[in-house]
Protein backbone atom coordinates (compact mmCIF):
# COMPACT_ATOMS: atom_id res chain seq x y z
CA UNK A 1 0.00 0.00 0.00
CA UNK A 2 2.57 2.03 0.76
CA UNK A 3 4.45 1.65 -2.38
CA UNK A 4 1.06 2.27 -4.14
CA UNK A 5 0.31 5.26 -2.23
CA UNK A 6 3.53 6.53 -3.47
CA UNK A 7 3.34 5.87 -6.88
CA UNK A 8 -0.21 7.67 -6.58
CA UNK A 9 1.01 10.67 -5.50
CA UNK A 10 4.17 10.54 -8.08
CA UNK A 11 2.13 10.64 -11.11
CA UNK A 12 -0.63 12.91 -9.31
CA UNK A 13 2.46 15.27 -8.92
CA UNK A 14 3.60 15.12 -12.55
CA UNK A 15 -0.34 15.44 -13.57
CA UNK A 16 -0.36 18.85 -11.78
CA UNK A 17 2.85 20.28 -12.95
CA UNK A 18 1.63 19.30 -16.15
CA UNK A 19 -1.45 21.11 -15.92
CA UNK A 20 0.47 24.10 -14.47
CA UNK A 21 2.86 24.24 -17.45
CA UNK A 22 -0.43 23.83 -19.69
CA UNK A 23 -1.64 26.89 -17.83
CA UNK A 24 1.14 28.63 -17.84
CA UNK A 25 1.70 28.46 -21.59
CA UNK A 26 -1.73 29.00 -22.93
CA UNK A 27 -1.92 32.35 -20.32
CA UNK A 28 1.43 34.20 -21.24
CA UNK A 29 1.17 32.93 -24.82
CA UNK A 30 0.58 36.82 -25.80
CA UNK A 31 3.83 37.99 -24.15
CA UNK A 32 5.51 35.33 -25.56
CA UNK A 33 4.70 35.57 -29.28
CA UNK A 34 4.66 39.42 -29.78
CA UNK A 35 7.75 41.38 -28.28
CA UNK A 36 6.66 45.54 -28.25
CA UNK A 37 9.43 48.04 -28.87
CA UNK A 38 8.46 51.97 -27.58
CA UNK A 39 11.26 52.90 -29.65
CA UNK A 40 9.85 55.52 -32.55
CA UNK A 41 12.86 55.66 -34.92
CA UNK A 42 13.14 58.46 -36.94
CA UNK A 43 13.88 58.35 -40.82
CA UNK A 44 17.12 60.24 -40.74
CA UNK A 45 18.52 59.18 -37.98
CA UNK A 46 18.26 55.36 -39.07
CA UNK A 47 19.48 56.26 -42.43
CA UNK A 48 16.36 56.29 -44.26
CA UNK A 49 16.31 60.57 -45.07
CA UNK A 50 14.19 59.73 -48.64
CA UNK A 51 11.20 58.48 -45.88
CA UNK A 52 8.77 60.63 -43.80
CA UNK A 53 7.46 59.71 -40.52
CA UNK A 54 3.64 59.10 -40.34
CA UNK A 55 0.85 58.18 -37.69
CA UNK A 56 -1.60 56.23 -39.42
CA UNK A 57 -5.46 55.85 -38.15
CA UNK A 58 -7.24 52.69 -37.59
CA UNK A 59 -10.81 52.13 -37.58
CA UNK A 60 -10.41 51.52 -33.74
CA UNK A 61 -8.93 54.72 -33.24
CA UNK A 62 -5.42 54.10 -32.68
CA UNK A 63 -2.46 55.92 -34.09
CA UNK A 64 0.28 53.77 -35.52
CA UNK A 65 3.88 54.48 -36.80
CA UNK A 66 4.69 54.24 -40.29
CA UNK A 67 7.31 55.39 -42.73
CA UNK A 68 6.50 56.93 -46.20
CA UNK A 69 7.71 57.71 -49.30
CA UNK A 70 5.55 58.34 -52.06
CA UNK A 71 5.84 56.32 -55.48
CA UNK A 72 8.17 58.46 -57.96
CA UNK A 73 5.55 58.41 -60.34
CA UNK A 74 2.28 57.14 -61.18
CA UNK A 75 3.72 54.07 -63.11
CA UNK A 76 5.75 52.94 -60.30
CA UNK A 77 4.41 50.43 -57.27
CA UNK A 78 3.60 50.58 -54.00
CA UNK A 79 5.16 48.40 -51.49
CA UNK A 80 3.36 47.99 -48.10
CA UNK A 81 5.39 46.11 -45.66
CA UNK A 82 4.41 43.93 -43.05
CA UNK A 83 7.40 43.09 -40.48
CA UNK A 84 7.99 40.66 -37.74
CA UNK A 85 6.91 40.46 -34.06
CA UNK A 86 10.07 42.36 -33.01
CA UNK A 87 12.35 45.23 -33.77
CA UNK A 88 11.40 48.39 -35.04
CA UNK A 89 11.28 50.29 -38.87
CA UNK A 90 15.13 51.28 -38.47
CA UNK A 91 15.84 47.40 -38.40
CA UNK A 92 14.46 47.44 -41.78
CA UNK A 93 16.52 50.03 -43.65
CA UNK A 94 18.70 47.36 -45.61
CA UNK A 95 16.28 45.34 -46.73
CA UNK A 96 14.00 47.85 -48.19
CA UNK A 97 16.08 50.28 -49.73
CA UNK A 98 15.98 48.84 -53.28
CA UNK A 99 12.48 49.97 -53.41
CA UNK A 100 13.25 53.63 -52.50
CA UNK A 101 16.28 53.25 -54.77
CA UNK A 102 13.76 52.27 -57.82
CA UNK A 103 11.79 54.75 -57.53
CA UNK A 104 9.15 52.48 -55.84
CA UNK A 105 6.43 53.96 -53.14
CA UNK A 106 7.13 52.66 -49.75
CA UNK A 107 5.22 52.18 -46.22
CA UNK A 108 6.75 50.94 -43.69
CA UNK A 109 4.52 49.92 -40.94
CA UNK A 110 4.83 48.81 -37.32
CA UNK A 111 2.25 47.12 -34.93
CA UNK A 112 0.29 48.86 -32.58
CA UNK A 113 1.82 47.85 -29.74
CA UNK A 114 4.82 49.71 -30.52
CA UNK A 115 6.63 52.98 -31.10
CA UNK A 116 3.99 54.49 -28.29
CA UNK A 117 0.53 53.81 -30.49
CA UNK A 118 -0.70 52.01 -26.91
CA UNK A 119 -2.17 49.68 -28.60
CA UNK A 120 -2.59 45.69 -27.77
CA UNK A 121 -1.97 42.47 -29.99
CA UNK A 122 -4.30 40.39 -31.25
CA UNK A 123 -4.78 38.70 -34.59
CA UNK A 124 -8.09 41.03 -35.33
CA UNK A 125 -6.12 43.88 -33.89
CA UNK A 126 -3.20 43.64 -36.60
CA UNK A 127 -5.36 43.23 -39.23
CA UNK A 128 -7.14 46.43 -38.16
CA UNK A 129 -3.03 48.36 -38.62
CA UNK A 130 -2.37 46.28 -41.84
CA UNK A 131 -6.01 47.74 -43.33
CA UNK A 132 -4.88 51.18 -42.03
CA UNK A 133 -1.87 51.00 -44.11
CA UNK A 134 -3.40 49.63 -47.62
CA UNK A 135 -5.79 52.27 -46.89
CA UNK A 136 -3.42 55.16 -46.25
CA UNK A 137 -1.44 53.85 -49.16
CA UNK A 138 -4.39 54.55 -51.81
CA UNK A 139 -5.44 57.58 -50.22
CA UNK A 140 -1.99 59.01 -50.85
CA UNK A 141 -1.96 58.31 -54.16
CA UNK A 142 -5.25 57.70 -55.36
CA UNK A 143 -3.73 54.70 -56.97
CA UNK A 144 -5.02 51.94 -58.78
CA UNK A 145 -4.75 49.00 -55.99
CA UNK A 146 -2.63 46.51 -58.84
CA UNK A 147 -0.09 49.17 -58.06
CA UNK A 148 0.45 47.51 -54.61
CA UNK A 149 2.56 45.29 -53.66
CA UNK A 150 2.17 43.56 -50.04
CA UNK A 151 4.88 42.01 -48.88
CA UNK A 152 4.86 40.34 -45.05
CA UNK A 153 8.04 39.21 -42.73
CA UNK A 154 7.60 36.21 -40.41
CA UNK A 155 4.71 37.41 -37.90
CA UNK A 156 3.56 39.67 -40.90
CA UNK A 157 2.72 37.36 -43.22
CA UNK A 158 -0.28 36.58 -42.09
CA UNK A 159 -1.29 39.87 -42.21
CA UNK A 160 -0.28 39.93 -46.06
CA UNK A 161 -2.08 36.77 -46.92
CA UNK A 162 -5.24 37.44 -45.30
CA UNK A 163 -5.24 41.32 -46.68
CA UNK A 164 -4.20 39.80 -50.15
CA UNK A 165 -6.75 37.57 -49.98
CA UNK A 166 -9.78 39.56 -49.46
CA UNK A 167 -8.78 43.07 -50.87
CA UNK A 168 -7.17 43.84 -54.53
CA UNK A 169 -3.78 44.37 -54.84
CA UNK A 170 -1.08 43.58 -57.42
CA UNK A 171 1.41 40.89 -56.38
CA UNK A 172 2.35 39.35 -52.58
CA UNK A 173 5.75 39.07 -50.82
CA UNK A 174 6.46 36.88 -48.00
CA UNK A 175 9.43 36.29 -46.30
CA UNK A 176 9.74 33.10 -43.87
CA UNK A 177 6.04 32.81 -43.73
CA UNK A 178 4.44 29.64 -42.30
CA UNK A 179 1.19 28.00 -42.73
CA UNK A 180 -0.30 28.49 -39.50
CA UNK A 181 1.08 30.36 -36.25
CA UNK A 182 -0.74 27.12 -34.55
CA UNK A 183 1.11 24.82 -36.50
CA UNK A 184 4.63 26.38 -36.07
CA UNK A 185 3.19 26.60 -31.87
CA UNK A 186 2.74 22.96 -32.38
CA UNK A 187 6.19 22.38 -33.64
CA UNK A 188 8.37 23.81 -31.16
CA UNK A 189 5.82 23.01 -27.77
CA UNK A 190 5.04 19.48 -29.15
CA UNK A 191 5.15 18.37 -25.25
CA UNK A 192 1.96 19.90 -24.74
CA UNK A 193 -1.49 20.38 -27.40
CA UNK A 194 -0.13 24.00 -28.00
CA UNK A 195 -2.36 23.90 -31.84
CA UNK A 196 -5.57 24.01 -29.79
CA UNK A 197 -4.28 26.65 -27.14
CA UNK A 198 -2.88 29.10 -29.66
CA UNK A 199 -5.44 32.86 -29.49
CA UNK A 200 -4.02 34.19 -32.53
CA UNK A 201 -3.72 31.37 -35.21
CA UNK A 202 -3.03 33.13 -38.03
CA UNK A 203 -4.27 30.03 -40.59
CA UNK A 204 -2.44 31.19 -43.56
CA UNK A 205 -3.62 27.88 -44.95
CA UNK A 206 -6.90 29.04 -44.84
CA UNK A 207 -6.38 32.13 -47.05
CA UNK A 208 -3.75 31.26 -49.09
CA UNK A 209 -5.57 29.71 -52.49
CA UNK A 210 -8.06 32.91 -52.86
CA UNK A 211 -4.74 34.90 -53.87
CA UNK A 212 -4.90 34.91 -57.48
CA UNK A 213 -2.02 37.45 -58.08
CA UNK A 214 1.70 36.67 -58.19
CA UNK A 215 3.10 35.24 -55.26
CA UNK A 216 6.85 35.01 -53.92
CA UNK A 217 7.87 33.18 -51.09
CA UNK A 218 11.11 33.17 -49.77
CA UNK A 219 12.80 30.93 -46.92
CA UNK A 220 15.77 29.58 -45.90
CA UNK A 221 16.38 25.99 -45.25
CA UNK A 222 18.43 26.91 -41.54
CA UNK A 223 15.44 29.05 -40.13
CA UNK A 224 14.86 27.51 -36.51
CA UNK A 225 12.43 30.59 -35.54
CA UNK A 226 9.84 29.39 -38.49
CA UNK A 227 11.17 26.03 -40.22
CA UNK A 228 11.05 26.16 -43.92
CA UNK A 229 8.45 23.32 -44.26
CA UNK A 230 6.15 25.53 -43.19
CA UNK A 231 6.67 28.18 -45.46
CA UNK A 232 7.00 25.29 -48.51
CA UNK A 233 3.61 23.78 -47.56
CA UNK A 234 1.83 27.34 -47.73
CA UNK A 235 3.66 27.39 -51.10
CA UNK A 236 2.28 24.30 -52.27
CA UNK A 237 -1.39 25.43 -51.32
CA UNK A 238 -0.83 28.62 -53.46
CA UNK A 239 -2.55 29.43 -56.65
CA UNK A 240 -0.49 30.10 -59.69
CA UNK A 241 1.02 32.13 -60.71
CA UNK A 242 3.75 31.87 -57.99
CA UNK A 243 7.93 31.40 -57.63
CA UNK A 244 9.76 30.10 -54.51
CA UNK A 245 13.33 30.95 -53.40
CA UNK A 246 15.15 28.89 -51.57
CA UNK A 247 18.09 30.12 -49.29
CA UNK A 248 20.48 26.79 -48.65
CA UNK A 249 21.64 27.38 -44.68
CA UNK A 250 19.33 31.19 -44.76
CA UNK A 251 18.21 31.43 -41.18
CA UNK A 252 15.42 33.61 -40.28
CA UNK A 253 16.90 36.87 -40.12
CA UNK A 254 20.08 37.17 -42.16
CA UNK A 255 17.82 36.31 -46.05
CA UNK A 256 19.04 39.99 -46.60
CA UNK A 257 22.65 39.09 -46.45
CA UNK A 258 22.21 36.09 -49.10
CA UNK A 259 20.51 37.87 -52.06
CA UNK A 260 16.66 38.19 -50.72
CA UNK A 261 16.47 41.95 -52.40
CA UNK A 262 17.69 40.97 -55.78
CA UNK A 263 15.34 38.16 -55.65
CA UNK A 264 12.17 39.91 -54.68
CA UNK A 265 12.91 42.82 -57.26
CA UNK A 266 13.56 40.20 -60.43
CA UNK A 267 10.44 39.20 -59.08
CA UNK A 268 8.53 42.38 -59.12
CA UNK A 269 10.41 43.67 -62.52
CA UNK A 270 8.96 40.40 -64.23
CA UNK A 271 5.71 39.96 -62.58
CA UNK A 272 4.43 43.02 -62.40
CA UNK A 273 2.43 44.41 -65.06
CA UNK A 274 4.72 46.24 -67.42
CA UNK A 275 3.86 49.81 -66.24
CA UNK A 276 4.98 48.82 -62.77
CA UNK A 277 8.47 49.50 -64.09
């Protein structure tokens, strides 16, 4: 009995840490998946002087941070970019450069729960900033909307898909983009049921085949953050017409040091429609 007792009380112990981690997990999940930044860069100082700094409305009310530089003419594009779960715009000045540098319209966005907007994270919530942004975009410009280009990092892919998917615009971008933040959630915690705990799912999958304009997606084989079979199986959902680069040891933050601008802008000079330039 004793020996029973004991045993009893072992598992029963391991049960209830269990639950605890369970708990645990599925309560910070928010803190753990977005990471805020209050820094609010400004253009010049983070080597970006061609790029003005913006607050851009939502239909909530809040007052997010953007960079913008208008298109340098009415045949150019419009690239609206998405980025990650961390950093800030300045982290971004290399990689986006050779739009400025063609002559390309560019708006640089950041979440609202950075750079002071006040704001809090949610899958609805970022939606709400990315809509902000294609809407500022066109307002700007009065452009036609096959003049934009979305293009979404990591965490901001999903934001790209979805917006792609249910509003027109003229060709997608996504760098190390998965299938579903669930999935990926799934991947790294498989010790617990983390797909069925996850708030903000972000089911890429689900969106993916109503895009019917060109499509790049980009990924590196060595990226530990988002592993590239994720990104290759929301590939393989997509509707043509649509290209995939593959980065042989890219992780998931250095694609910019291994040729990810020269692909994405053979992409956009060939894809586009001609008087995208």
């Amino acid at each position: 009995m004793a020996i029973g007792g004991t045993m009893i009380n072992w598992v029963g112990g391991i049960a209830g840490f269990y639950a605890m981690l369970v708990l645990l997990l599925y309560v910070l999940q928010r803190a753990m998946m977005y990471h805020p930044d209050q820094t609010v860069p400004d253009p010049v100082r983070w080597g970006a002087p061609r790029m003005e700094a913006v607050r851009l409305t939502t239909d909530d009310g809040l007052k997010v941070y953007a960079w913008w530089r208008a298109p340098a003419d009415e045949t150019k594009p419009i690239i609206v970019y998405f980025h990650g779960n961390a950093g800030h715009l300045g982290d971004r000045v290399d990689k986006t450069a050779p739009y400025l540098d063609a002559g390309y319209g560019l708006l640089l966005l950041t979440w609202r729960y950075n750079a002071g907007a006040g704001g809090k994270p949610s899958e609805e919530a970022l939606l709400l900033d990315g809509k902000a942004a294609l809407d500022f975009a066109l307002d700007q410009t009065c452009a036609d909307p096959e003049r934009l280009v979305l293009c979404g990092e990591s965490l901001g892919s999903g934001v790209a898909v979805q917006l792609a998917a249910r509003r027109p615009v003229g060709a997608v971008v996504l760098e190390a983009p998965y299938s579903s933040v669930a999935e990926v959630a799934q991947g790294h915690y498989w010790y617990v049921p983390a797909r069925w705990l996850v708030l903000d799912r972000f089911d890429s999958m689900r969106w993916i085949d109503r895009i019917n304009v060109p499509l790049l997606v980009l990924h590196g084989d060595g990226d530990r953050v988002i592993p590239m079979r994720y990104g290759r199986k929301l590939f393989d959902a997509a509707t043509e017409p649509k290209e995939f680069l593959h980065f042989p040891g890219g992780a998931h933050d250095d694609l910019h040091t291994q040729g990810l601008m020269e692909g994405v802008m053979d992409f956009l000079q060939r894809r586009l429609h001609p008087s995208g330039g």
